[in-house]
PDB file of N, CA and C in Angstrom:
ATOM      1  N   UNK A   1      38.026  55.624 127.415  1.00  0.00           N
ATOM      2  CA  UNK A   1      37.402  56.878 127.748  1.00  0.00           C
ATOM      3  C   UNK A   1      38.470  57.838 128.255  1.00  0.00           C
ATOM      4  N   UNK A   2      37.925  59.362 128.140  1.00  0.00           N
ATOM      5  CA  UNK A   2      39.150  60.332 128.823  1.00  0.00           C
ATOM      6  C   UNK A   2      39.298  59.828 130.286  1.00  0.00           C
ATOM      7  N   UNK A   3      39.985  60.554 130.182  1.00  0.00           N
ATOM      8  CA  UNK A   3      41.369  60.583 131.623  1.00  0.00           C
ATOM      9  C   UNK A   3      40.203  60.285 132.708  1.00  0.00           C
ATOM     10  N   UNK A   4      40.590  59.876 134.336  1.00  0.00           N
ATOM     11  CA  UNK A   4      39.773  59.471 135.064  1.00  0.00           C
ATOM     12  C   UNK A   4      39.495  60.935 136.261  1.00  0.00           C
ATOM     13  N   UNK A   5      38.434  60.635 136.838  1.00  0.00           N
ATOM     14  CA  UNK A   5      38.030  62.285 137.312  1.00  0.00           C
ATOM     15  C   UNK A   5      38.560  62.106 138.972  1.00  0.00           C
ATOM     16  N   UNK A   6      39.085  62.819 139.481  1.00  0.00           N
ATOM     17  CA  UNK A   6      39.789  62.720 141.017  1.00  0.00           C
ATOM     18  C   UNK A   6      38.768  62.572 141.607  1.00  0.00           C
ATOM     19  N   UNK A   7      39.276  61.844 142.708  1.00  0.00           N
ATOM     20  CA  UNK A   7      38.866  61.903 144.183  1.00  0.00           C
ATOM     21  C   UNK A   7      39.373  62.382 145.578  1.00  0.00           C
ATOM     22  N   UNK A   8      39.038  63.159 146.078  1.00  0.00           N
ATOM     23  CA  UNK A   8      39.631  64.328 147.014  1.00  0.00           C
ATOM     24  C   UNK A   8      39.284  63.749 148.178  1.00  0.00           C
ATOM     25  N   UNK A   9      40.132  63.391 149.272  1.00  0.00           N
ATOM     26  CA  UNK A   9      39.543  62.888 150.843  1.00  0.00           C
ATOM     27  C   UNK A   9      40.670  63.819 151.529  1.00  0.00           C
ATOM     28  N   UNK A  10      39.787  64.373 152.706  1.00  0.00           N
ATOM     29  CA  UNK A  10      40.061  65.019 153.498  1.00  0.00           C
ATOM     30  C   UNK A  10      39.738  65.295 155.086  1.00  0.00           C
ATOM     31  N   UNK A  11      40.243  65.838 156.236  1.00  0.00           N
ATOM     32  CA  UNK A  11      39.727  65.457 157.709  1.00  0.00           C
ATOM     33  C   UNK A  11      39.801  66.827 157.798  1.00  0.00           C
ATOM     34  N   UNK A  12      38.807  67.324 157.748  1.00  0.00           N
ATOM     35  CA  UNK A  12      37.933  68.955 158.209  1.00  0.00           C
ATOM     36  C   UNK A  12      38.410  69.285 159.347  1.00  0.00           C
ATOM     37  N   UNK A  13      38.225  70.660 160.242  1.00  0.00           N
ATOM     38  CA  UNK A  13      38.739  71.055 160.992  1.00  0.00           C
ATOM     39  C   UNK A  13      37.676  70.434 162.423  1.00  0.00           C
ATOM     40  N   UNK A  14      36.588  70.059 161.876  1.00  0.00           N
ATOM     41  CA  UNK A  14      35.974  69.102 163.056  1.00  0.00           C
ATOM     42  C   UNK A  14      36.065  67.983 163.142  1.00  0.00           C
ATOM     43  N   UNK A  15      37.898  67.691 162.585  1.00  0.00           N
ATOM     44  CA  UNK A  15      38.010  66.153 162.495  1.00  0.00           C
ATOM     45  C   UNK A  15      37.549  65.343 161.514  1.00  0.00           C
ATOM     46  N   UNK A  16      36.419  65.513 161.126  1.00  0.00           N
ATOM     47  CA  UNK A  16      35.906  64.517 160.302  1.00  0.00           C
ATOM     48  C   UNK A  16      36.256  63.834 158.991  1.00  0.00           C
ATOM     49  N   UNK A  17      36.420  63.006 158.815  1.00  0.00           N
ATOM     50  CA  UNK A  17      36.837  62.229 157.396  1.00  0.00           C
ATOM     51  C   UNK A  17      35.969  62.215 156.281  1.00  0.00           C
ATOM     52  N   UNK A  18      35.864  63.133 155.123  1.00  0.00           N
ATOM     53  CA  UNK A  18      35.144  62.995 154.075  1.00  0.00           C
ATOM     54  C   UNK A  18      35.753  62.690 152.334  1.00  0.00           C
ATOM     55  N   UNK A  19      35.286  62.661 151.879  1.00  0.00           N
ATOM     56  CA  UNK A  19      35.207  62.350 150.462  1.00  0.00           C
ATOM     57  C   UNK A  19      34.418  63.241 149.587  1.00  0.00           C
ATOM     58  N   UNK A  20      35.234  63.642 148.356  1.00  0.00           N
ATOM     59  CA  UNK A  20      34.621  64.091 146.976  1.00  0.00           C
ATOM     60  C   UNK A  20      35.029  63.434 146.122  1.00  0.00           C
ATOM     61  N   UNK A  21      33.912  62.601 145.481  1.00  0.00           N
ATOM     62  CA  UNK A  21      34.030  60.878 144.533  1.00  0.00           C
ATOM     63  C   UNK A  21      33.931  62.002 143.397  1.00  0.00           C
ATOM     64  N   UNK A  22      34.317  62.727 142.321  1.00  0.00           N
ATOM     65  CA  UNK A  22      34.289  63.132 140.587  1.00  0.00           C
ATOM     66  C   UNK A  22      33.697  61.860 140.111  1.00  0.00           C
ATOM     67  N   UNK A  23      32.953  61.665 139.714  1.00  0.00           N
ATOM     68  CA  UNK A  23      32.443  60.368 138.457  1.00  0.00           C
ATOM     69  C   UNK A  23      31.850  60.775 137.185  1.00  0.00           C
ATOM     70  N   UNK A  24      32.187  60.307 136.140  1.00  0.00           N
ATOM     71  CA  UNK A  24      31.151  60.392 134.752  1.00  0.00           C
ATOM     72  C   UNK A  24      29.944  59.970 134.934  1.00  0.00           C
ATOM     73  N   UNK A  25      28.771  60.572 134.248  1.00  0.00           N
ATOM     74  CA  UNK A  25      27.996  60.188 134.660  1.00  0.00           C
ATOM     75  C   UNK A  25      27.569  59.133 133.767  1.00  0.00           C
ATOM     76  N   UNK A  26      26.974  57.708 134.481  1.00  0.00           N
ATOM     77  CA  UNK A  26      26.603  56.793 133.102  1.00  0.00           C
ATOM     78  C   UNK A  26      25.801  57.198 132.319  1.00  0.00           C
ATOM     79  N   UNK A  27      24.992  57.625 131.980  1.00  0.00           N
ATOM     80  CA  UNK A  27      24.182  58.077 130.761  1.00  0.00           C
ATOM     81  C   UNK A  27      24.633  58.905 130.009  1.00  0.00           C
ATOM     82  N   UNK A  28      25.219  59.958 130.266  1.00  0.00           N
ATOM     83  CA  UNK A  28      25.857  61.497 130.113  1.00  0.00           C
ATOM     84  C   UNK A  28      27.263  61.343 130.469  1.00  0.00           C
ATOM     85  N   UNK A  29      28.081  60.928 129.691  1.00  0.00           N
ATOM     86  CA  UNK A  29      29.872  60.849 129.735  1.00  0.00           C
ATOM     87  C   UNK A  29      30.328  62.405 130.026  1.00  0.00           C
ATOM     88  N   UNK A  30      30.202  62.721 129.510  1.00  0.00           N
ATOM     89  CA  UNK A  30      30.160  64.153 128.939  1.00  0.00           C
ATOM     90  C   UNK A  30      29.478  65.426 130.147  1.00  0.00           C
ATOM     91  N   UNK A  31      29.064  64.636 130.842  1.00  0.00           N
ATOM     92  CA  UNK A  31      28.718  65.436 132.675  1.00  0.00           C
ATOM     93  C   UNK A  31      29.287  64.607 133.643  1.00  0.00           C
ATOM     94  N   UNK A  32      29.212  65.371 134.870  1.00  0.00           N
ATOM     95  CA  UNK A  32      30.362  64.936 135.698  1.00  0.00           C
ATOM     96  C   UNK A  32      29.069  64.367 137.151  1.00  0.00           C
ATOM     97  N   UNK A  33      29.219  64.141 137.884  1.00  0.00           N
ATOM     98  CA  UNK A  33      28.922  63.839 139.221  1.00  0.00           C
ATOM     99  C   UNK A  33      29.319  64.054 140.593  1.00  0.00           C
ATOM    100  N   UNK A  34      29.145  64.512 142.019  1.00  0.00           N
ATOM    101  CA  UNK A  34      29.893  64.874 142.512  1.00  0.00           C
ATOM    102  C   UNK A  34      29.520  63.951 143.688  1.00  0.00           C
ATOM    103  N   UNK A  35      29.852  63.024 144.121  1.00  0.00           N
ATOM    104  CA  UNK A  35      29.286  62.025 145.092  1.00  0.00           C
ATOM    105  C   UNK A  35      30.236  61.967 146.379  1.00  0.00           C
ATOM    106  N   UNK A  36      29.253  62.612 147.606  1.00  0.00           N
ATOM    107  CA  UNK A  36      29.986  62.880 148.696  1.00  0.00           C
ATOM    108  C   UNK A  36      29.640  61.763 150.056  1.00  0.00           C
ATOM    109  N   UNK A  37      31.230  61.945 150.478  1.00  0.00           N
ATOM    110  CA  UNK A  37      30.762  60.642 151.855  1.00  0.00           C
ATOM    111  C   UNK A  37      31.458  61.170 152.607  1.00  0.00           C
ATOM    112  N   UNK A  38      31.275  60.892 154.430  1.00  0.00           N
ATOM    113  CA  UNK A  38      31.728  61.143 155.044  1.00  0.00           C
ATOM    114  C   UNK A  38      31.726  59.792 156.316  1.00  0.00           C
ATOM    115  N   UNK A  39      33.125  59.706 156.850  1.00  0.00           N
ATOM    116  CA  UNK A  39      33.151  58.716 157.888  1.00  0.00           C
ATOM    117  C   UNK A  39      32.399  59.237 159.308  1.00  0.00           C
ATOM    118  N   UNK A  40      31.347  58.185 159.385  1.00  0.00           N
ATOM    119  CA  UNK A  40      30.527  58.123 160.700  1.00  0.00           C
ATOM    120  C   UNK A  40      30.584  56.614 161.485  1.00  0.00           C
ATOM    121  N   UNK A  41      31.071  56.595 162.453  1.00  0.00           N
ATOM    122  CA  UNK A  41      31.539  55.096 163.226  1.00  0.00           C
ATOM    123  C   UNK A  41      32.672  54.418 162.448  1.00  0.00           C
ATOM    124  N   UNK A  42      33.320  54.885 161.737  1.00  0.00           N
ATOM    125  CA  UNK A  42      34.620  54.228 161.513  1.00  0.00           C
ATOM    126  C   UNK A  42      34.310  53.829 159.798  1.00  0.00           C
ATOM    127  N   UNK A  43      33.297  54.205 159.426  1.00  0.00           N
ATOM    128  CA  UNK A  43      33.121  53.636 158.412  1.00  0.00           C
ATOM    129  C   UNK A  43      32.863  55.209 157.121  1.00  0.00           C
ATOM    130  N   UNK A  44      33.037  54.885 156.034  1.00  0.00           N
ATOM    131  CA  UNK A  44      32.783  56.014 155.181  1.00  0.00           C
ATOM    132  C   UNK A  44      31.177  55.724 154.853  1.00  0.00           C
ATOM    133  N   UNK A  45      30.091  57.161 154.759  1.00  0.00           N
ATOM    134  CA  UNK A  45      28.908  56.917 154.494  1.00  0.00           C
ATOM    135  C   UNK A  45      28.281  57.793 153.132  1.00  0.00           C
ATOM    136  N   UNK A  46      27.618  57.469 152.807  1.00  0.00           N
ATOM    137  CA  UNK A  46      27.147  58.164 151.384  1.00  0.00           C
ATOM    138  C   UNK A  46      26.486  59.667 152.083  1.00  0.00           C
ATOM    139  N   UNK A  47      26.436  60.747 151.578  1.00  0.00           N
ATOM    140  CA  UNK A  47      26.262  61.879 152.174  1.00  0.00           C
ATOM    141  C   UNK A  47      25.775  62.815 151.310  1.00  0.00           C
ATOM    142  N   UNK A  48      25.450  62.681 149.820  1.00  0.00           N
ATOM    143  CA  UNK A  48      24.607  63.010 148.719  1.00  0.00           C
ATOM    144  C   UNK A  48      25.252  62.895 147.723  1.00  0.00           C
ATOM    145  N   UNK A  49      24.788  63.233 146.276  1.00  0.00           N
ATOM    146  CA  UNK A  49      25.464  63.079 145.016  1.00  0.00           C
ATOM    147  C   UNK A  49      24.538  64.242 144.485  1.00  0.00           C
ATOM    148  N   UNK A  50      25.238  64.837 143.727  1.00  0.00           N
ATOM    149  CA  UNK A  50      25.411  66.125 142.726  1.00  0.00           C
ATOM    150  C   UNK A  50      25.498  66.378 141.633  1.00  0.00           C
ATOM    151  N   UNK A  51      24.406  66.279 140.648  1.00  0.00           N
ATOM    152  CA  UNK A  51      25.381  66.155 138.873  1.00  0.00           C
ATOM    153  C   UNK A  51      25.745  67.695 138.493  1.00  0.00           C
ATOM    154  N   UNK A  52      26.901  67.571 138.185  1.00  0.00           N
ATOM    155  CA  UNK A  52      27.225  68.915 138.317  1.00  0.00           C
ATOM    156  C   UNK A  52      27.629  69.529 136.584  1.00  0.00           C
ATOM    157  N   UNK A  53      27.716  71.458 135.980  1.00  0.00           N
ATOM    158  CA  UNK A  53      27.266  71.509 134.839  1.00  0.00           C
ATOM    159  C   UNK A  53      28.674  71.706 134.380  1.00  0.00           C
ATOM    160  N   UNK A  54      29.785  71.662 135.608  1.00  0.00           N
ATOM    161  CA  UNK A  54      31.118  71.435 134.453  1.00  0.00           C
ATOM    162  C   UNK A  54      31.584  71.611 136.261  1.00  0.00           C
ATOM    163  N   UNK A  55      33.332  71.235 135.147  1.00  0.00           N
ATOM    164  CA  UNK A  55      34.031  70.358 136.070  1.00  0.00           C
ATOM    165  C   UNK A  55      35.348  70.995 135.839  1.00  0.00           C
ATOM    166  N   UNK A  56      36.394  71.528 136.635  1.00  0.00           N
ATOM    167  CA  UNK A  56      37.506  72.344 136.108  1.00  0.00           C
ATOM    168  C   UNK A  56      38.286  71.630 136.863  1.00  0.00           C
ATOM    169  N   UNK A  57      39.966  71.138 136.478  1.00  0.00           N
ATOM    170  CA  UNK A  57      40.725  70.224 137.682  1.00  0.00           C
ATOM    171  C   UNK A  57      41.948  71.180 136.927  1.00  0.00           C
ATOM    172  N   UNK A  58      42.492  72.132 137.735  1.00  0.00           N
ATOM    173  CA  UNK A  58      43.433  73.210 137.632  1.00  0.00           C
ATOM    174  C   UNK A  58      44.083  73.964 136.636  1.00  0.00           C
ATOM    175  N   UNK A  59      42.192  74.450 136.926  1.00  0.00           N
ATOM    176  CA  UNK A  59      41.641  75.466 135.373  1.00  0.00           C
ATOM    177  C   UNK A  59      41.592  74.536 133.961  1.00  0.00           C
ATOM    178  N   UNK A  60      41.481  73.596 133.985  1.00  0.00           N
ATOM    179  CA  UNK A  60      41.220  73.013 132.719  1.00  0.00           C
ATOM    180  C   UNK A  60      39.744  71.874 133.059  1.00  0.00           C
ATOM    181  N   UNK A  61      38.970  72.199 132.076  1.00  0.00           N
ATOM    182  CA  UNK A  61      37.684  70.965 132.109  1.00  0.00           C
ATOM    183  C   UNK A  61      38.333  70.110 131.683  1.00  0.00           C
ATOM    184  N   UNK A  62      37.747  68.780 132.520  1.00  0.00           N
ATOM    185  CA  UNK A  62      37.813  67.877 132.537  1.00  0.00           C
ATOM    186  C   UNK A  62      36.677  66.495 131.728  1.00  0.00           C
ATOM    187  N   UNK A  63      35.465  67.035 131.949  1.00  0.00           N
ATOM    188  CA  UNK A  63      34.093  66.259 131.706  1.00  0.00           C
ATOM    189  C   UNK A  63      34.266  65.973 130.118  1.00  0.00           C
ATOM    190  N   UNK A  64      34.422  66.665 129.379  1.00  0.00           N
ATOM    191  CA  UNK A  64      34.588  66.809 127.985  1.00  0.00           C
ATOM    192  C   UNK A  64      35.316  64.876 127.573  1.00  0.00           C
ATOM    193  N   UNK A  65      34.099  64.356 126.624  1.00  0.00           N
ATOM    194  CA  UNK A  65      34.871  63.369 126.337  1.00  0.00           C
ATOM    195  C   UNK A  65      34.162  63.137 124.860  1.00  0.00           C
ATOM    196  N   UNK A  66      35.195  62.785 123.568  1.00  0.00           N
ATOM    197  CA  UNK A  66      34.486  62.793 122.529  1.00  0.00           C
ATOM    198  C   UNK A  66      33.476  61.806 122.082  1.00  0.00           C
ATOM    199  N   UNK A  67      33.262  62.190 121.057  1.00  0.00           N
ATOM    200  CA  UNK A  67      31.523  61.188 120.436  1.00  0.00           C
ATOM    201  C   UNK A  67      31.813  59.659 120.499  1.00  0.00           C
ATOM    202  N   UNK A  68      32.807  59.593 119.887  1.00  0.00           N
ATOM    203  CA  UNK A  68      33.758  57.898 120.055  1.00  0.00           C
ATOM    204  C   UNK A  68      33.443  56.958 121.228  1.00  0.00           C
ATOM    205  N   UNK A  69      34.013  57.949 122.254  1.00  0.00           N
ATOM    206  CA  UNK A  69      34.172  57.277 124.103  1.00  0.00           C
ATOM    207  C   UNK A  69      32.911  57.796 124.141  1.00  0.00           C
ATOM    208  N   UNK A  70      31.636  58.327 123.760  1.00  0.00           N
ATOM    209  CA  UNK A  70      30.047  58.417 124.619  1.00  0.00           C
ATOM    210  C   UNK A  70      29.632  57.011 123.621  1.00  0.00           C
ATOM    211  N   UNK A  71      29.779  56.642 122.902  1.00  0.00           N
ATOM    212  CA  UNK A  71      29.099  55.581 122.162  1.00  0.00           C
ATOM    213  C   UNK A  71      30.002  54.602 122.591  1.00  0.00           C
ATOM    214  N   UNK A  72      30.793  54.268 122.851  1.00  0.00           N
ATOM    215  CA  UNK A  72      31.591  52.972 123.004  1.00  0.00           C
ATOM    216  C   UNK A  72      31.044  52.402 124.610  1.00  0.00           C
ATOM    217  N   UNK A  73      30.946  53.434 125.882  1.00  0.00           N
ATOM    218  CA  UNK A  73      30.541  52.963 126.762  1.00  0.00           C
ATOM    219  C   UNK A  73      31.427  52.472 127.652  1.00  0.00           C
ATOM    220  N   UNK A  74      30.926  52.299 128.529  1.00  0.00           N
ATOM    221  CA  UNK A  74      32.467  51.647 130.040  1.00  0.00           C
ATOM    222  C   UNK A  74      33.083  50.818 129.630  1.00  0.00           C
TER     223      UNK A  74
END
């Protein structure tokens, strides 16, 4: 399958430790996901998920994957 979609972790200005998980989505290769967590007690926690309608990683889409890699599968 195309290239793999980033994951962004970062400690906000209130400290806090979070996450932006990029994922393909399993059904829909070809859409992206945006699955967010944030550390609460030391631990990272799920904090919602997002399917999102495009995906740009420095100015270029990313989500785009051909007919080949949507039928072949993980």
């Amino acid at each position: 399958m195309s290239s793999e979609l980033p994951t962004i972790e970062f400690i906000g200005a209130d400290g806090v430790r979070r996450e932006l998980d990029f994922q393909r989505s399993p059904h829909a290769p070809w859409r992206a996901l945006l699955v967010e967590r944030e550390e609460t007690d030391g631990e990272m926690r799920h904090v919602g998920t997002e399917q999102l309608r495009e995906l740009h990683v420095d100015g270029e889409p990313v989500t785009a994957v051909t007919l080949v890699d949507g039928f072949e599968g993980p």
